[in-house]
C-alpha atoms as a PDB file:
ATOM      1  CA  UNK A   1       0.000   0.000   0.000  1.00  0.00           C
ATOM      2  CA  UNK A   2       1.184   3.398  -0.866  1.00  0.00           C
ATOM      3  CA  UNK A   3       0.299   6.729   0.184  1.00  0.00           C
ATOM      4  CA  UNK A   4      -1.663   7.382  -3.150  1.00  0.00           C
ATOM      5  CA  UNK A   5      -3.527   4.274  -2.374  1.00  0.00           C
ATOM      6  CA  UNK A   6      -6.069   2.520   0.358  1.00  0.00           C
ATOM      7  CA  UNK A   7      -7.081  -0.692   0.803  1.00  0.00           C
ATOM      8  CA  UNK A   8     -10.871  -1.471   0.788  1.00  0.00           C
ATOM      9  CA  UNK A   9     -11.786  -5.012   2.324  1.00  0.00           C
ATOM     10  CA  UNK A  10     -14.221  -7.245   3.713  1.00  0.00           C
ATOM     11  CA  UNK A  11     -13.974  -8.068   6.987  1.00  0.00           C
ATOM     12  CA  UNK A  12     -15.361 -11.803   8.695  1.00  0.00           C
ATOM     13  CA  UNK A  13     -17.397 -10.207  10.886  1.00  0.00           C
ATOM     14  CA  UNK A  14     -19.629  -8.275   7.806  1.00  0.00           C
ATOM     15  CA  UNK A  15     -18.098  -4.950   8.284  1.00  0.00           C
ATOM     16  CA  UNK A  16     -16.278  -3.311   5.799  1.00  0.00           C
ATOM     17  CA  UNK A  17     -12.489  -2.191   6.623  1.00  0.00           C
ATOM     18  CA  UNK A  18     -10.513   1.141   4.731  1.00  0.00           C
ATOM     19  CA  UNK A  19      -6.354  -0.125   5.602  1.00  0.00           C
ATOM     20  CA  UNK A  20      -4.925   3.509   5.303  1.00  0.00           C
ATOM     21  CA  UNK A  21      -1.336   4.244   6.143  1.00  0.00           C
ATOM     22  CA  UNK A  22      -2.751   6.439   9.229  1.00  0.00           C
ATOM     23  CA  UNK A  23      -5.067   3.268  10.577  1.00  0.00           C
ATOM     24  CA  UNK A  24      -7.269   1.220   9.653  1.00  0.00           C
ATOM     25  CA  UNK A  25     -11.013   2.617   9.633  1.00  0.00           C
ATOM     26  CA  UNK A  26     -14.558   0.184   9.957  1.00  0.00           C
ATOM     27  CA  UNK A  27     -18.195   1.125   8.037  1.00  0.00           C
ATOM     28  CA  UNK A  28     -20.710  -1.119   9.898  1.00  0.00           C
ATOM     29  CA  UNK A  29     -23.567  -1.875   7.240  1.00  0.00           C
ATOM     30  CA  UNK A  30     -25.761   0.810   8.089  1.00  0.00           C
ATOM     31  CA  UNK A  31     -23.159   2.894   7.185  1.00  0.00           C
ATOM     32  CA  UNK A  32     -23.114   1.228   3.945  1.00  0.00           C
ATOM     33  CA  UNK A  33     -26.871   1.513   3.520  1.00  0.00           C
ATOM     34  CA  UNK A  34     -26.096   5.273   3.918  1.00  0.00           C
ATOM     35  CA  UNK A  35     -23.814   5.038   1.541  1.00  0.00           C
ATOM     36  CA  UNK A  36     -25.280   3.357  -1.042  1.00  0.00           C
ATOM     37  CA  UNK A  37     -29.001   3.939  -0.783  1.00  0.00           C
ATOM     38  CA  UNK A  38     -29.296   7.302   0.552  1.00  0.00           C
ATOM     39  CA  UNK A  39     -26.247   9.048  -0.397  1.00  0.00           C
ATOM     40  CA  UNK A  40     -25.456  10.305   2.817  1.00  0.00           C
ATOM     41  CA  UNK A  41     -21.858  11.661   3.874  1.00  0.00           C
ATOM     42  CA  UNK A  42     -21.092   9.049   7.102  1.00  0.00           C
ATOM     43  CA  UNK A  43     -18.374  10.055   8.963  1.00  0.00           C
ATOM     44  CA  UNK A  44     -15.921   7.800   9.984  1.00  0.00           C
ATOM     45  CA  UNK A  45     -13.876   7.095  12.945  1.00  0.00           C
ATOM     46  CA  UNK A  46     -10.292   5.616  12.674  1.00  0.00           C
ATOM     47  CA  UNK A  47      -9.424   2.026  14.876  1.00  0.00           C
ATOM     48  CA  UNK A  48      -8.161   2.950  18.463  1.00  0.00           C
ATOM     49  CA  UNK A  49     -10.538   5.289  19.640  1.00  0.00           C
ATOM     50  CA  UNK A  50      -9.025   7.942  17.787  1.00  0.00           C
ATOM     51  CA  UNK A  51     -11.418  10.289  16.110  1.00  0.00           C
ATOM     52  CA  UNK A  52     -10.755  11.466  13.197  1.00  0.00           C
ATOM     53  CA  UNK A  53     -13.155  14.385  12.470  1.00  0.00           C
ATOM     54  CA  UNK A  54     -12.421  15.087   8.911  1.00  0.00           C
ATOM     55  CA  UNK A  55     -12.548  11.749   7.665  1.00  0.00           C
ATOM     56  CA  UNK A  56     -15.909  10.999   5.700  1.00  0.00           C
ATOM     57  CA  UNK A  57     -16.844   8.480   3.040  1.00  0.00           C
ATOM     58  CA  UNK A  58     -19.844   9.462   0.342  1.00  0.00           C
ATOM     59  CA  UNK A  59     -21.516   8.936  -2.942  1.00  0.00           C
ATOM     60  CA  UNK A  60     -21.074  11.123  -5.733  1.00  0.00           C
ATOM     61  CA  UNK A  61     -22.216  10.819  -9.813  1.00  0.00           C
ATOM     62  CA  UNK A  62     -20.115  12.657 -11.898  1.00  0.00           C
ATOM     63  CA  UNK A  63     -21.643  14.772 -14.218  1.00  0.00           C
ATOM     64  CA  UNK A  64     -25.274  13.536 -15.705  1.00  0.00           C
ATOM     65  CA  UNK A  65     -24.218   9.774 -17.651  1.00  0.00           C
ATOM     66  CA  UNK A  66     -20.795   9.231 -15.824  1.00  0.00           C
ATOM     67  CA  UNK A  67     -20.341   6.420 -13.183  1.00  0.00           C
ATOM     68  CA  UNK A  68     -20.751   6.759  -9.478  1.00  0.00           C
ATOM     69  CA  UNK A  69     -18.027   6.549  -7.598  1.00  0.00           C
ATOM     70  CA  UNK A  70     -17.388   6.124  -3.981  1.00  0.00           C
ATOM     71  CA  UNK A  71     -15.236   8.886  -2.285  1.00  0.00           C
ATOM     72  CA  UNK A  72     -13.594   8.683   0.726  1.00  0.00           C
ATOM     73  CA  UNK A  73     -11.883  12.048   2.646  1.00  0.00           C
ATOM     74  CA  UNK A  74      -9.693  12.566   5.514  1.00  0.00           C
ATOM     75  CA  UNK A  75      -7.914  15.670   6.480  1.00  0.00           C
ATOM     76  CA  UNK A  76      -4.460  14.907   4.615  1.00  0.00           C
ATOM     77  CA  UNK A  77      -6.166  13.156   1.088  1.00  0.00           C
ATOM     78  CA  UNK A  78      -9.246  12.159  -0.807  1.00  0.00           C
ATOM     79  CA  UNK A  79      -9.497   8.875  -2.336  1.00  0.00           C
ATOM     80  CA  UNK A  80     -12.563   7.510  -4.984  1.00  0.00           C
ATOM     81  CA  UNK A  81     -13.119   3.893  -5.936  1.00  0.00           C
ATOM     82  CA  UNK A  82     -15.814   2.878  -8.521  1.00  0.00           C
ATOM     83  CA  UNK A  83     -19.249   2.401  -7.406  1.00  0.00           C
ATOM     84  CA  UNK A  84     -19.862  -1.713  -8.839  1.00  0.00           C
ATOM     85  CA  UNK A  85     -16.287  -2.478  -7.396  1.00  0.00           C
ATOM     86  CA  UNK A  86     -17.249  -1.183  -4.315  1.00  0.00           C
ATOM     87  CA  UNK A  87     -20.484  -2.920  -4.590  1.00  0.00           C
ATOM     88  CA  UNK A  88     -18.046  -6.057  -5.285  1.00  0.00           C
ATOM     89  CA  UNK A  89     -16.053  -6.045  -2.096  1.00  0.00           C
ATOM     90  CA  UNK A  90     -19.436  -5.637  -0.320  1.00  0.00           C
ATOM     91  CA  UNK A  91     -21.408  -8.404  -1.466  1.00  0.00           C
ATOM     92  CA  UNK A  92     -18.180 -10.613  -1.054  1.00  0.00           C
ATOM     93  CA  UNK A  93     -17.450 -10.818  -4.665  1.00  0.00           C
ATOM     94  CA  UNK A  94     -14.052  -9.645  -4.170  1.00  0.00           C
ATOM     95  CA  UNK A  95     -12.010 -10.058  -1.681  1.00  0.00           C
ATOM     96  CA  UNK A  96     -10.403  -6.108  -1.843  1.00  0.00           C
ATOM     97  CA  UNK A  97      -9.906  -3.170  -3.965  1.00  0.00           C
ATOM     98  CA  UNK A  98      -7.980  -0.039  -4.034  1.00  0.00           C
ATOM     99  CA  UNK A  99      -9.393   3.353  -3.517  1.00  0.00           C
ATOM    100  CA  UNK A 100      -6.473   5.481  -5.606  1.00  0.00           C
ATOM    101  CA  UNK A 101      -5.900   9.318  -4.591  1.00  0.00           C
ATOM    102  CA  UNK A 102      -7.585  12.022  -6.064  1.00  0.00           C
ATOM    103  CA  UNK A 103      -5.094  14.935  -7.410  1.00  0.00           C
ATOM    104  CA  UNK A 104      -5.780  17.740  -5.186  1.00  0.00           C
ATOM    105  CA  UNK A 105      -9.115  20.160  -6.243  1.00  0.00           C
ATOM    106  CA  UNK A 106      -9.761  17.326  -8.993  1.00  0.00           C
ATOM    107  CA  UNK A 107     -13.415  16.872  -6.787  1.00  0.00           C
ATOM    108  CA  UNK A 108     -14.202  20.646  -6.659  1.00  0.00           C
ATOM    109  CA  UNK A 109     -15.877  19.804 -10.708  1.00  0.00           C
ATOM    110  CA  UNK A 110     -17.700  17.036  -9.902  1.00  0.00           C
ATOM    111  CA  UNK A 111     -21.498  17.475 -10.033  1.00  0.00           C
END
């Protein structure tokens, strides 16, 4: 794992785990729901009982045909990850995928 990447995987326990060089950080599945269904920003808290206030994971279409993609934000980076392989690592299609790094203000066009 590098710092332009995170680690999204399923855990045994039905949670779903972000492995970030800073921690590792947990979405229960009504997070997910959240996620997914409602498109709600769900903020996150980081392993150890430290909280992370600017960490958040969300939803967001860009533009009006383009694919959804799932973004994930803490305080130093923002990360995305495509909506079905997110859905993937979910269901327990896949065992992981990577969320990659956004370039910095890249997210300030999306719709």
């Amino acid at each position: 794992m590098t710092v332009n990447q995170v680690i999204v995987r399923k855990s045994s326990g039905g949670n779903v785990n972000i492995e970030t060089p800073e921690g590792l950080y947990r979405l229960s599945t009504e997070d997910i729901r959240n996620i997914l269904f409602y498109g709600h920003r769900v903020p996150v808290m980081r392993d150890g009982g430290d909280a992370d206030s600017g960490a958040v994971i969300y939803g967001r279409r860009p533009g009006f045909n383009g694919a959804r993609r799932i973004i994930f934000s803490t305080a130093a980076r923002t990360f995305s990850i495509a909506d079905i392989s997110f859905v993937s690592v979910v269901k327990g299609k896949w065992a992981a995928a990577s969320m990659v790094a956004e370039p910095q203000g890249m997210l300030d066009y999306v719709l």
